[in-house]
N, C-alpha and C. Protein backbone atom coordinates (compact mmCIF):
# COMPACT_ATOMS: atom_id res chain seq x y z
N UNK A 1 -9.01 34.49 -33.73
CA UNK A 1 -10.40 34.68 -33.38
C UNK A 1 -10.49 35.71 -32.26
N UNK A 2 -11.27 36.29 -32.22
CA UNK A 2 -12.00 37.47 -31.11
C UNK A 2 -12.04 37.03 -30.04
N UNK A 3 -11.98 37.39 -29.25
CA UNK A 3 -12.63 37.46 -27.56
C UNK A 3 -14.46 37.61 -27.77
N UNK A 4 -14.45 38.61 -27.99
CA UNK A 4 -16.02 38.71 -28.12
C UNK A 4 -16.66 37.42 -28.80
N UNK A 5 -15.91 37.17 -29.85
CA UNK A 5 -16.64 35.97 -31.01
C UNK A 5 -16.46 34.98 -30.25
N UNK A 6 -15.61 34.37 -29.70
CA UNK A 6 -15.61 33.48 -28.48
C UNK A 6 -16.53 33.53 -27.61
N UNK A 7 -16.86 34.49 -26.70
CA UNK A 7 -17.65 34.77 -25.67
C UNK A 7 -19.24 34.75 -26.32
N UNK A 8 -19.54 35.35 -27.62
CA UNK A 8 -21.07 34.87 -28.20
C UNK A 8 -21.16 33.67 -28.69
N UNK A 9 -20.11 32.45 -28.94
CA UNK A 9 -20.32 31.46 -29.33
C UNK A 9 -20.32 29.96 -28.09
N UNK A 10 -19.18 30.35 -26.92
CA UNK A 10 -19.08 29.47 -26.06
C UNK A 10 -19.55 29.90 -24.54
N UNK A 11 -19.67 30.88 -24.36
CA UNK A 11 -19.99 31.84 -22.47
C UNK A 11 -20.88 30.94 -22.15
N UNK A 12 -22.44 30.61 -22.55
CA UNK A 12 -23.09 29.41 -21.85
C UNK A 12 -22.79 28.20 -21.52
N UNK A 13 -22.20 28.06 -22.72
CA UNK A 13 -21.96 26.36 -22.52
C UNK A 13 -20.33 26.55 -21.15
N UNK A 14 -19.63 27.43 -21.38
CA UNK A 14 -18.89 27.28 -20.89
C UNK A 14 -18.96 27.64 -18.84
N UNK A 15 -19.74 28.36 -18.90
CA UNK A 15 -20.34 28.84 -17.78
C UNK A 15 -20.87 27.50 -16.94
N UNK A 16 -21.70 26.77 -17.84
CA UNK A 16 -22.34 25.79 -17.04
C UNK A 16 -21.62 24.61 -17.18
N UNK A 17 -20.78 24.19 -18.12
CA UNK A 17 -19.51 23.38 -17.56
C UNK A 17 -18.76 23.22 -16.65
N UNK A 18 -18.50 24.97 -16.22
CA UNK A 18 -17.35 24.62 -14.88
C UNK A 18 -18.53 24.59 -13.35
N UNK A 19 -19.50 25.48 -13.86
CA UNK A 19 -20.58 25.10 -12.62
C UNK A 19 -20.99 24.17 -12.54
N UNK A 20 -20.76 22.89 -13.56
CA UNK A 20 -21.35 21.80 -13.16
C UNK A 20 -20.46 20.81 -12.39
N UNK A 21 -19.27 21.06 -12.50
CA UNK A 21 -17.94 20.55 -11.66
C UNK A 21 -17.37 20.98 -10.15
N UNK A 22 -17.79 22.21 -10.41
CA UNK A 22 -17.42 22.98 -8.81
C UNK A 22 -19.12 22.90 -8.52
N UNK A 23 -20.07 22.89 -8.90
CA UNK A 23 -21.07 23.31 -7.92
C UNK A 23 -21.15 24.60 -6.72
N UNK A 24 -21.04 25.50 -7.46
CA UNK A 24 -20.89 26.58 -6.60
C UNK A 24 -21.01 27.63 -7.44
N UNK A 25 -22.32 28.58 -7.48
CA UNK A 25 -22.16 29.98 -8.61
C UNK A 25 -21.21 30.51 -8.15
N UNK A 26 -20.62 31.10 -7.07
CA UNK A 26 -19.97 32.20 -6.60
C UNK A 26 -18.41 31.45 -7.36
N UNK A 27 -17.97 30.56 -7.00
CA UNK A 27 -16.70 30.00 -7.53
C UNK A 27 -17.05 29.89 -8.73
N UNK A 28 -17.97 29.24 -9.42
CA UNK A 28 -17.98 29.20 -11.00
C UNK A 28 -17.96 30.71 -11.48
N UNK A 29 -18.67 31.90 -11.37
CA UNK A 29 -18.38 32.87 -11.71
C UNK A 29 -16.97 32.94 -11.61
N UNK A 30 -16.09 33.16 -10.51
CA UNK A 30 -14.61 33.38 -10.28
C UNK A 30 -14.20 32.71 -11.52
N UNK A 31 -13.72 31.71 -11.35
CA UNK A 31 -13.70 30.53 -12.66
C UNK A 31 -13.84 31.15 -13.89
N UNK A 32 -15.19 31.22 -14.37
CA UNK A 32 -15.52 31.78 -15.58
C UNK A 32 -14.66 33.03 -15.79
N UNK A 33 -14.60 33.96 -15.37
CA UNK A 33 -14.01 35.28 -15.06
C UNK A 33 -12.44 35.19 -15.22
N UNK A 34 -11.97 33.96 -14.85
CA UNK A 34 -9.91 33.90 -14.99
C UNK A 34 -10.22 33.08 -16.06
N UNK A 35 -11.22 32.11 -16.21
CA UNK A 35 -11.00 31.27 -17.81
C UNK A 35 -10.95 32.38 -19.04
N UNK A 36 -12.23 33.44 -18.83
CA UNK A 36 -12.36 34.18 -20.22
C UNK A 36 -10.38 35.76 -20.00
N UNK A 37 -10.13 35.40 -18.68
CA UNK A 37 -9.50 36.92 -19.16
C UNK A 37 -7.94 35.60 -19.83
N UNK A 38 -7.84 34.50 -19.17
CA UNK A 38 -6.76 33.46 -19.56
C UNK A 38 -6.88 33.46 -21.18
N UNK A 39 -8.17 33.56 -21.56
CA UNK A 39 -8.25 33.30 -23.09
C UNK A 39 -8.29 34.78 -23.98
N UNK A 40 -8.79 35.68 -23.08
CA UNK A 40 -8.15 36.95 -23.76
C UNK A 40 -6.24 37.36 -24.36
N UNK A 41 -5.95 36.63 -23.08
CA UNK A 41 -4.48 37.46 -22.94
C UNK A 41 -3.81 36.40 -23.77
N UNK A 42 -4.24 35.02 -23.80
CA UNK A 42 -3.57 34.24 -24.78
C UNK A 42 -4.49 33.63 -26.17
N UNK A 43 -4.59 34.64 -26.58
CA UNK A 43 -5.50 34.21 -27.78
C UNK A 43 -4.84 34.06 -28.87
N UNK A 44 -3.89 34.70 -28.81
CA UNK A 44 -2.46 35.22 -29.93
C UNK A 44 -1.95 33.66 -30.19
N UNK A 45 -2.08 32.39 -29.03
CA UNK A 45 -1.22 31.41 -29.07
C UNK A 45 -2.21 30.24 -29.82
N UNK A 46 -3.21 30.63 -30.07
CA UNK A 46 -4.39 29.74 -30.35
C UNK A 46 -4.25 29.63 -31.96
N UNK A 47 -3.60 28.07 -32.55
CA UNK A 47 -3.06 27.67 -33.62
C UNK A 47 -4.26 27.70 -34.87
N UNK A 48 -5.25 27.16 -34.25
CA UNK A 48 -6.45 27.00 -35.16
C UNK A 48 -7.35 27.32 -34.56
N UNK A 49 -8.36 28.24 -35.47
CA UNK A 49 -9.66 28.57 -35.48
C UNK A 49 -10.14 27.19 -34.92
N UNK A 50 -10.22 25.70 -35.54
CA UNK A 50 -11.33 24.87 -35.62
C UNK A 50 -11.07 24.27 -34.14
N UNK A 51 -9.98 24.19 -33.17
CA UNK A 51 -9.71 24.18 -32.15
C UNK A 51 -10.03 24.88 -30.93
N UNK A 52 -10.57 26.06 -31.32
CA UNK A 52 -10.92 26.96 -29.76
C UNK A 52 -11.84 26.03 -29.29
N UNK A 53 -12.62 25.66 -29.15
CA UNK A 53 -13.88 24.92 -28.22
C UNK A 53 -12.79 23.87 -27.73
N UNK A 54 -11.74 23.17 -28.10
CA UNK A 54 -11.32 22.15 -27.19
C UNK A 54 -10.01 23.67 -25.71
N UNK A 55 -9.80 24.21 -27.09
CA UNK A 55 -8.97 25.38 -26.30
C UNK A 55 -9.25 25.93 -24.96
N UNK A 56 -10.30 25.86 -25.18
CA UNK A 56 -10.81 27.19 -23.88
C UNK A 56 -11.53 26.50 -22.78
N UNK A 57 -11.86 25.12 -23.35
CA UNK A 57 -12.38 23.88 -22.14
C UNK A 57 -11.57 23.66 -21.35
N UNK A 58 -10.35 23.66 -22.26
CA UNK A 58 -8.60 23.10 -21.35
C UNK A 58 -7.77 24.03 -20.99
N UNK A 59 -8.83 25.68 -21.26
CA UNK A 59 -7.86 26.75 -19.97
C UNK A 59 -9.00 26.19 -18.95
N UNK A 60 -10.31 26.41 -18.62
CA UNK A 60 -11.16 26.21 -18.32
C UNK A 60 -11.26 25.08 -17.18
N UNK A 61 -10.47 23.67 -17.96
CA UNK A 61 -9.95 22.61 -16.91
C UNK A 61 -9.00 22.83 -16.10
N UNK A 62 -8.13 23.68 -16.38
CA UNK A 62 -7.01 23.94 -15.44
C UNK A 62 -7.19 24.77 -14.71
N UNK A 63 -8.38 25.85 -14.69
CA UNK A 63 -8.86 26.80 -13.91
C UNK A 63 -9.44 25.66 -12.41
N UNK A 64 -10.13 24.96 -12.98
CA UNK A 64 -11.11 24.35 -11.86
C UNK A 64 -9.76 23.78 -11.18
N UNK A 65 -9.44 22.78 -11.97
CA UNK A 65 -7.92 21.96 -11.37
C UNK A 65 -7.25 22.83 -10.05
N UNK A 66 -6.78 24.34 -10.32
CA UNK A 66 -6.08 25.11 -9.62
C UNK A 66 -7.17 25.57 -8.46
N UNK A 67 -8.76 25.84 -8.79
CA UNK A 67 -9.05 26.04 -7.51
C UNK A 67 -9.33 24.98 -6.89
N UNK A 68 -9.40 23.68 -7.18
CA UNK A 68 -9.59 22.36 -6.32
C UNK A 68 -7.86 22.26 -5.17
N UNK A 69 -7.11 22.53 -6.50
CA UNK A 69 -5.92 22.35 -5.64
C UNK A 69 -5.79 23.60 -4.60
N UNK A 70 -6.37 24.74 -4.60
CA UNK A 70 -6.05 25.63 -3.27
C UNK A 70 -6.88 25.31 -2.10
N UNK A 71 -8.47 24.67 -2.71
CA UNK A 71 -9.41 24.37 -1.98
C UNK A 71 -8.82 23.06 -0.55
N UNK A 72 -7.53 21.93 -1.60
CA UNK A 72 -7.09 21.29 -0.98
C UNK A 72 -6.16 21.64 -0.01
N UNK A 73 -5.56 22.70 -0.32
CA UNK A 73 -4.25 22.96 0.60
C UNK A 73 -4.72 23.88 1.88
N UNK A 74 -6.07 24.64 1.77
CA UNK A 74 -6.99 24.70 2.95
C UNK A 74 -7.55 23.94 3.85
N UNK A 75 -7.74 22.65 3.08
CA UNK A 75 -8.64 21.27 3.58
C UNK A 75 -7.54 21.43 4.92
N UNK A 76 -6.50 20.87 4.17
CA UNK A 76 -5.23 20.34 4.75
C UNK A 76 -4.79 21.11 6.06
N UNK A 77 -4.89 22.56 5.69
CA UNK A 77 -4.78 23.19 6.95
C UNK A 77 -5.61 23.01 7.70
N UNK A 78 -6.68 23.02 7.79
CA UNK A 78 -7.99 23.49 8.15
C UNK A 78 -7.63 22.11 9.42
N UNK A 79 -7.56 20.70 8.43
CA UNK A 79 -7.37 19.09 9.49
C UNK A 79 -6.47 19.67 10.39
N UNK A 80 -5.31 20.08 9.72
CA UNK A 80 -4.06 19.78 10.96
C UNK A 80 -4.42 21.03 12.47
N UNK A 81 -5.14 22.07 11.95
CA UNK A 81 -5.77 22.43 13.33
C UNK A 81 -6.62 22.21 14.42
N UNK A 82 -7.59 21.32 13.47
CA UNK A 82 -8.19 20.89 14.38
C UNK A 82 -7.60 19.32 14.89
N UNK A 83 -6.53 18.95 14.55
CA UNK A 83 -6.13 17.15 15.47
C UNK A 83 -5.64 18.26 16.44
N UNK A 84 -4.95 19.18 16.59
CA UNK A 84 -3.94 20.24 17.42
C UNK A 84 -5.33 20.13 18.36
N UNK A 85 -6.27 21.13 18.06
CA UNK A 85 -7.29 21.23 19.06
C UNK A 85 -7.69 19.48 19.50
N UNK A 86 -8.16 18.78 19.40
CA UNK A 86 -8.73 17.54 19.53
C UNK A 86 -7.68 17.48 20.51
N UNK A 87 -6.24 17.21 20.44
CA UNK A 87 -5.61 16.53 21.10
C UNK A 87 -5.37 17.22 22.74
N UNK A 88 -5.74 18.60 22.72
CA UNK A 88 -6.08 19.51 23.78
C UNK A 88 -7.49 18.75 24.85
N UNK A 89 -8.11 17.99 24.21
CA UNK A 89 -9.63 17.79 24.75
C UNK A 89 -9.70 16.81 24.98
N UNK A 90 -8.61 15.84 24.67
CA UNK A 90 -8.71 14.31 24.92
C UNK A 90 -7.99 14.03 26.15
N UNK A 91 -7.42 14.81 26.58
CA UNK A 91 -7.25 14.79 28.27
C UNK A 91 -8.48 14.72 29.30
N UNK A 92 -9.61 15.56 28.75
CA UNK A 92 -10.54 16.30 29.61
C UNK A 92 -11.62 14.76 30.27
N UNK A 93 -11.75 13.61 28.97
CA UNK A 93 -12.52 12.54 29.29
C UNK A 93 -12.32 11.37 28.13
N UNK A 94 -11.96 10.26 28.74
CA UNK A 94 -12.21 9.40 27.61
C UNK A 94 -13.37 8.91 27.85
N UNK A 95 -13.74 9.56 25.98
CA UNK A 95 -15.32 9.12 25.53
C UNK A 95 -15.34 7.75 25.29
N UNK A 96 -14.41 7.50 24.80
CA UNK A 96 -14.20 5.98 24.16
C UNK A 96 -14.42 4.64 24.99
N UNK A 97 -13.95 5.22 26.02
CA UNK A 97 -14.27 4.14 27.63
C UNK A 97 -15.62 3.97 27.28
N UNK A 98 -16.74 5.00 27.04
CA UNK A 98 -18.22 4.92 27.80
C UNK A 98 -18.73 4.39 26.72
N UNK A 99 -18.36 4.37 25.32
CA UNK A 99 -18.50 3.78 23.64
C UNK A 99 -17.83 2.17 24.32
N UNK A 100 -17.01 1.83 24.60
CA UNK A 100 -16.53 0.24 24.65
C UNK A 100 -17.40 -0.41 25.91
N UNK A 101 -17.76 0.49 26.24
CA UNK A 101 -18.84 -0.36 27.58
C UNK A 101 -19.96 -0.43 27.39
N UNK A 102 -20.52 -0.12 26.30
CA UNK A 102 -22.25 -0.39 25.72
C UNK A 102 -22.44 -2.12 25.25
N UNK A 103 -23.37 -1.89 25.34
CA UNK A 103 -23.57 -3.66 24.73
C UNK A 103 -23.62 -3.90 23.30
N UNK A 104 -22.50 -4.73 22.99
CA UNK A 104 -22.52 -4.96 21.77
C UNK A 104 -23.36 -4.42 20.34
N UNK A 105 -24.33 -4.95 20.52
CA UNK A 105 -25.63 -4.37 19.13
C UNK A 105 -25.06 -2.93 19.55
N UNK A 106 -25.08 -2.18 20.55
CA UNK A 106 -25.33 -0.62 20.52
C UNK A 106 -23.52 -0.17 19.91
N UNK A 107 -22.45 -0.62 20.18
CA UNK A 107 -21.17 -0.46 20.43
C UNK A 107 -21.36 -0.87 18.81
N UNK A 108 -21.62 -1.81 18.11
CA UNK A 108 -21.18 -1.91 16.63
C UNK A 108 -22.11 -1.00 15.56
N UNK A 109 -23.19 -0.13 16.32
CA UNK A 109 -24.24 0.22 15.41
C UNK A 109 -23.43 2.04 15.81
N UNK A 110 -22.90 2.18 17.01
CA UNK A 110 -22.41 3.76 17.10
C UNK A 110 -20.88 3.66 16.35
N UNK A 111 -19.66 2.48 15.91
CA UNK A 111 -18.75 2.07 15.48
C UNK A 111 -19.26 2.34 13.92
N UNK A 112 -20.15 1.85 13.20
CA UNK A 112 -20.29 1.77 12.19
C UNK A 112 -21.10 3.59 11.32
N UNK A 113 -21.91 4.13 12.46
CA UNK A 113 -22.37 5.54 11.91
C UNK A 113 -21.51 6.89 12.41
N UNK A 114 -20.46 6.53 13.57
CA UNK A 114 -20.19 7.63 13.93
C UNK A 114 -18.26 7.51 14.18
N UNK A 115 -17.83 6.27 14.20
CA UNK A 115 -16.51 6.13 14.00
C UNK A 115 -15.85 5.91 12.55
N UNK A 116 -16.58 5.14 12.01
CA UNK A 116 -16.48 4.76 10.58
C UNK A 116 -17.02 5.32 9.53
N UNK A 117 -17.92 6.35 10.02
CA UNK A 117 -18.70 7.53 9.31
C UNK A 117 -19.70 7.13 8.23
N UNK A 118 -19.65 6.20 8.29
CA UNK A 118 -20.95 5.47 7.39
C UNK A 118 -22.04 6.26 7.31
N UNK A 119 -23.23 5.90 6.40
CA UNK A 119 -24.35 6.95 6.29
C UNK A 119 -25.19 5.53 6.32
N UNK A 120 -26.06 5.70 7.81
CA UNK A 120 -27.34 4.61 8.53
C UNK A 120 -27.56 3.77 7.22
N UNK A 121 -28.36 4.39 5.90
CA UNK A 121 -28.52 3.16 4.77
C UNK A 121 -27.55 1.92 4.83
N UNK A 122 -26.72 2.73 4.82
CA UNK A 122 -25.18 1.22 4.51
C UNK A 122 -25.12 0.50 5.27
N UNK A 123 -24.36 1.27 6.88
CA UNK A 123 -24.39 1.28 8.03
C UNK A 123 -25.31 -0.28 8.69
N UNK A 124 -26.83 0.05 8.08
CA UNK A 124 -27.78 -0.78 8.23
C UNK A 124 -27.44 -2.19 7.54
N UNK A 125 -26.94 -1.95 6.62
CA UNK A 125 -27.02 -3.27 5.84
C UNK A 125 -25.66 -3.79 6.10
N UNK A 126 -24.98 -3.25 6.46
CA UNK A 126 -23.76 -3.46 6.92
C UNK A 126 -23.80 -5.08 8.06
N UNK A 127 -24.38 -4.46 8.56
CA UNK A 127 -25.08 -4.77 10.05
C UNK A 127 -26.32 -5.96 10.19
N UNK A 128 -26.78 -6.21 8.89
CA UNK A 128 -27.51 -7.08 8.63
C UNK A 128 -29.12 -6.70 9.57
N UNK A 129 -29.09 -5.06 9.60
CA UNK A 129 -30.69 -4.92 10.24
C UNK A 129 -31.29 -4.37 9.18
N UNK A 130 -32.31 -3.45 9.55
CA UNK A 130 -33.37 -2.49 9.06
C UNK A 130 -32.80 -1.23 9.40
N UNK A 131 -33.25 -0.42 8.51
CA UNK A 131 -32.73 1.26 8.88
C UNK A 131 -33.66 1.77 10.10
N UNK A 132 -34.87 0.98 9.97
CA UNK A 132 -35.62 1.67 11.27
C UNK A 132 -34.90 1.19 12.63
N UNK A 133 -34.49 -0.29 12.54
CA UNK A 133 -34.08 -1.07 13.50
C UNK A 133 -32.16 0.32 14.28
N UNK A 134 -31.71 0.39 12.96
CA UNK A 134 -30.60 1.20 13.47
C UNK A 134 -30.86 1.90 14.13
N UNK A 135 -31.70 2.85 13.32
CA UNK A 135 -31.92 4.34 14.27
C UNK A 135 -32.73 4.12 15.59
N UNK A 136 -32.99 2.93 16.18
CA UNK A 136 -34.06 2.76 17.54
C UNK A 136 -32.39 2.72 18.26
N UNK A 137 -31.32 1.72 17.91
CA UNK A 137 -30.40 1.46 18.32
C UNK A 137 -29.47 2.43 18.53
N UNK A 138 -29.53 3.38 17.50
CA UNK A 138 -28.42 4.43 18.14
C UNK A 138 -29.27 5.49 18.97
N UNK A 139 -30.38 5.71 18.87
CA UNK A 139 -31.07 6.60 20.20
C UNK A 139 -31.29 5.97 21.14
N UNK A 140 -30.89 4.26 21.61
CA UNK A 140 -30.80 3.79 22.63
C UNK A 140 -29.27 4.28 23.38
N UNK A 141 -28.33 3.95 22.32
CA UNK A 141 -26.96 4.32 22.45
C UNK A 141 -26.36 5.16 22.83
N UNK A 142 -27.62 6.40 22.44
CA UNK A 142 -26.96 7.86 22.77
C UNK A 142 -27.35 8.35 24.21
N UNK A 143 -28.52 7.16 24.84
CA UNK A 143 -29.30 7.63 26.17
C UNK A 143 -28.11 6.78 27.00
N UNK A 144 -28.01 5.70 26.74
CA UNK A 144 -26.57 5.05 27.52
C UNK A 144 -25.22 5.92 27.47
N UNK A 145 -25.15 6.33 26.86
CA UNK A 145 -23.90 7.51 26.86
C UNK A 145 -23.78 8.88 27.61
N UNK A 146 -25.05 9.12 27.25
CA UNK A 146 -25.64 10.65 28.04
C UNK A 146 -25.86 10.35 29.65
N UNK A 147 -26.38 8.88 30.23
CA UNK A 147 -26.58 8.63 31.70
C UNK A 147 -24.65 8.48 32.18
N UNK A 148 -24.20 7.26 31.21
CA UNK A 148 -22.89 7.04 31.72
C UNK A 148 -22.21 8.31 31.82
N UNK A 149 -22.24 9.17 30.98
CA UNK A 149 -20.81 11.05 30.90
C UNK A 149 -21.26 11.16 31.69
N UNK A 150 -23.20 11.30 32.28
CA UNK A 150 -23.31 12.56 33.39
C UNK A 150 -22.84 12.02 34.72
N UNK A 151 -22.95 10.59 34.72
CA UNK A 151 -22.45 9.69 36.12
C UNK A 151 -21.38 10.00 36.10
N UNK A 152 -20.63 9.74 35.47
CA UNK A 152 -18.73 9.65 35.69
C UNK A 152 -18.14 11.04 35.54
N UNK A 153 -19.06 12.28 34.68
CA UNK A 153 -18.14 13.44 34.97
C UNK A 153 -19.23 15.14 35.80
N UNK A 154 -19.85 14.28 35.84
CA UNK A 154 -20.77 15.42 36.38
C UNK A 154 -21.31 16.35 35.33
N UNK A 155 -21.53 15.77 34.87
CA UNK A 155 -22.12 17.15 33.74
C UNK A 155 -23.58 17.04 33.79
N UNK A 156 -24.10 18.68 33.22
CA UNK A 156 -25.34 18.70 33.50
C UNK A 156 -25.69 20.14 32.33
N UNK A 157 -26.96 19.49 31.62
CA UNK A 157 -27.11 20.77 30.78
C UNK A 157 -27.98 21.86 31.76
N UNK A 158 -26.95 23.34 31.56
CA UNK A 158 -27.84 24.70 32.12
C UNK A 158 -29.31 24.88 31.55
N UNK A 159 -29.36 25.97 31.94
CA UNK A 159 -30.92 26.49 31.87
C UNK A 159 -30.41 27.16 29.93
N UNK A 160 -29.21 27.51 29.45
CA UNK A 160 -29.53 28.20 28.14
C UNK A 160 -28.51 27.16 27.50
N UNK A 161 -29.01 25.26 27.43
CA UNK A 161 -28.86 24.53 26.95
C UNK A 161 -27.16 24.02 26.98
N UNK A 162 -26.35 24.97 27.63
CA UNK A 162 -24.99 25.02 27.68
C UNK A 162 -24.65 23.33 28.47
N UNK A 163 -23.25 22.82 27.79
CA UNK A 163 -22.79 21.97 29.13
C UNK A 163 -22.23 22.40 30.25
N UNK A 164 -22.00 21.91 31.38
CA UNK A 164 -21.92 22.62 32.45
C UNK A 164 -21.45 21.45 33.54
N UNK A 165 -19.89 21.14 34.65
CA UNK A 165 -19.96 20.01 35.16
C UNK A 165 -18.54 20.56 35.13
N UNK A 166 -17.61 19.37 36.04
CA UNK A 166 -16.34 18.91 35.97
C UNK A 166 -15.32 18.70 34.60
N UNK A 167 -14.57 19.59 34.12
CA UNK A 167 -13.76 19.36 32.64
C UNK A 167 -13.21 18.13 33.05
N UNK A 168 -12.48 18.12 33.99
CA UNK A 168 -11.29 17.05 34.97
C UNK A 168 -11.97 15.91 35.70
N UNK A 169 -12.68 14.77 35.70
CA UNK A 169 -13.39 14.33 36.58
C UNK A 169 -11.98 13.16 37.12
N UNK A 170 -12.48 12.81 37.99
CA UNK A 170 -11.31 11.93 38.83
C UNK A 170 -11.50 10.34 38.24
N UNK A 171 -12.41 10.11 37.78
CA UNK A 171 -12.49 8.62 37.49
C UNK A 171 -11.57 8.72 35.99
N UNK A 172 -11.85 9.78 34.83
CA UNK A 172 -11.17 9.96 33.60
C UNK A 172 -9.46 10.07 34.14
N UNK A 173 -9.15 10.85 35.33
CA UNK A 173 -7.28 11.38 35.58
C UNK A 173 -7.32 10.31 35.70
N UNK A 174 -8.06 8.94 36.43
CA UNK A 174 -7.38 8.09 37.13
C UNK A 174 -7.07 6.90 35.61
N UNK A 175 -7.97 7.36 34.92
CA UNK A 175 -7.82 6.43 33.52
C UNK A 175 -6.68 6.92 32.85
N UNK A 176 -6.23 8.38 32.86
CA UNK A 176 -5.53 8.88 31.96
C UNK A 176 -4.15 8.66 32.16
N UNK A 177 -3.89 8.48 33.91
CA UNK A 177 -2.49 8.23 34.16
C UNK A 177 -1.90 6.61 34.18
């Protein structure tokens, strides 16, 4: 079979198959673009006519497959730089101190949306409240956090919204050693 006769019989359907998996035109084009030249250059190997439509789905699957798998081995980098950075900054203050010293309701409602990464719906029911009830609780949570950092490390937002204060405060060294 043709390339062309291929491409007027499957290019839509096949187009919006792999865009419907990656979600992304710019990558589905890419995609589309190594699926059709994959099925050019091996068309010679294609046993039966009545087979191309499963054929060219399953270069097609292995296209996406291979950019998921590079997409992953970026992920991967991408984490291990930033624990490198993180672990640079966790000298500077433990946040976690000023998170374990809130009162309970506030300590299990910032545990459940922002340690455990939950999304508030769940989060909420998790928790046996209301979603309105959460979100009063974590903007209580976040004003107890914001008074406790600026007490214990001096910080203070500038005039062009920047933080601004002690990196090193003496109450955090004295925790850290």
């Amino acid at each position: 079979m043709e390339t062309k006769t291929i491409w007027n019989d499957f290019n839509e359907e096949l187009y919006f198959f792999i865009l419907k998996k990656v979600k992304n035109k710019t990558v589905a084009n890419d995609i589309f673009q190594n699926t059709f030249l994959k099925i050019h250059k091996n068309r010679s190997s294609l046993q039966s006519d009545g087979k191309v439509k499963a054929w060219i789905f399953q270069i097609a699957r292995h296209e996406i497959a291979n950019y998921f798998n590079k997409e992953l081995v970026y992920v991967e980098n991408f984490n291990t730089e930033n624990e490198i950075a993180l672990e640079n900054f966790q000298q500077i203050c433990f946040f976690d101190r000023f998170i374990n010293k809130l009162p309970q309701i506030y300590k299990e409602t910032i545990n459940e949306v922002y340690i455990k990464g939950e999304k508030q719906k769940d989060a909420a029911k998790v928790l046996g409240i209301s979603l309105e009830n959460l979100k009063a609780r974590i903007r209580r949570a976040k004003c107890i956090l914001k008074v406790n950092f600026n007490e214990c490390c001096k910080y203070e937002i500038d005039r062009n919204g920047k933080l601004v204060g002690e990196s090193n405060c003496s109450t955090c060294q004295d925790d850290f050693n």
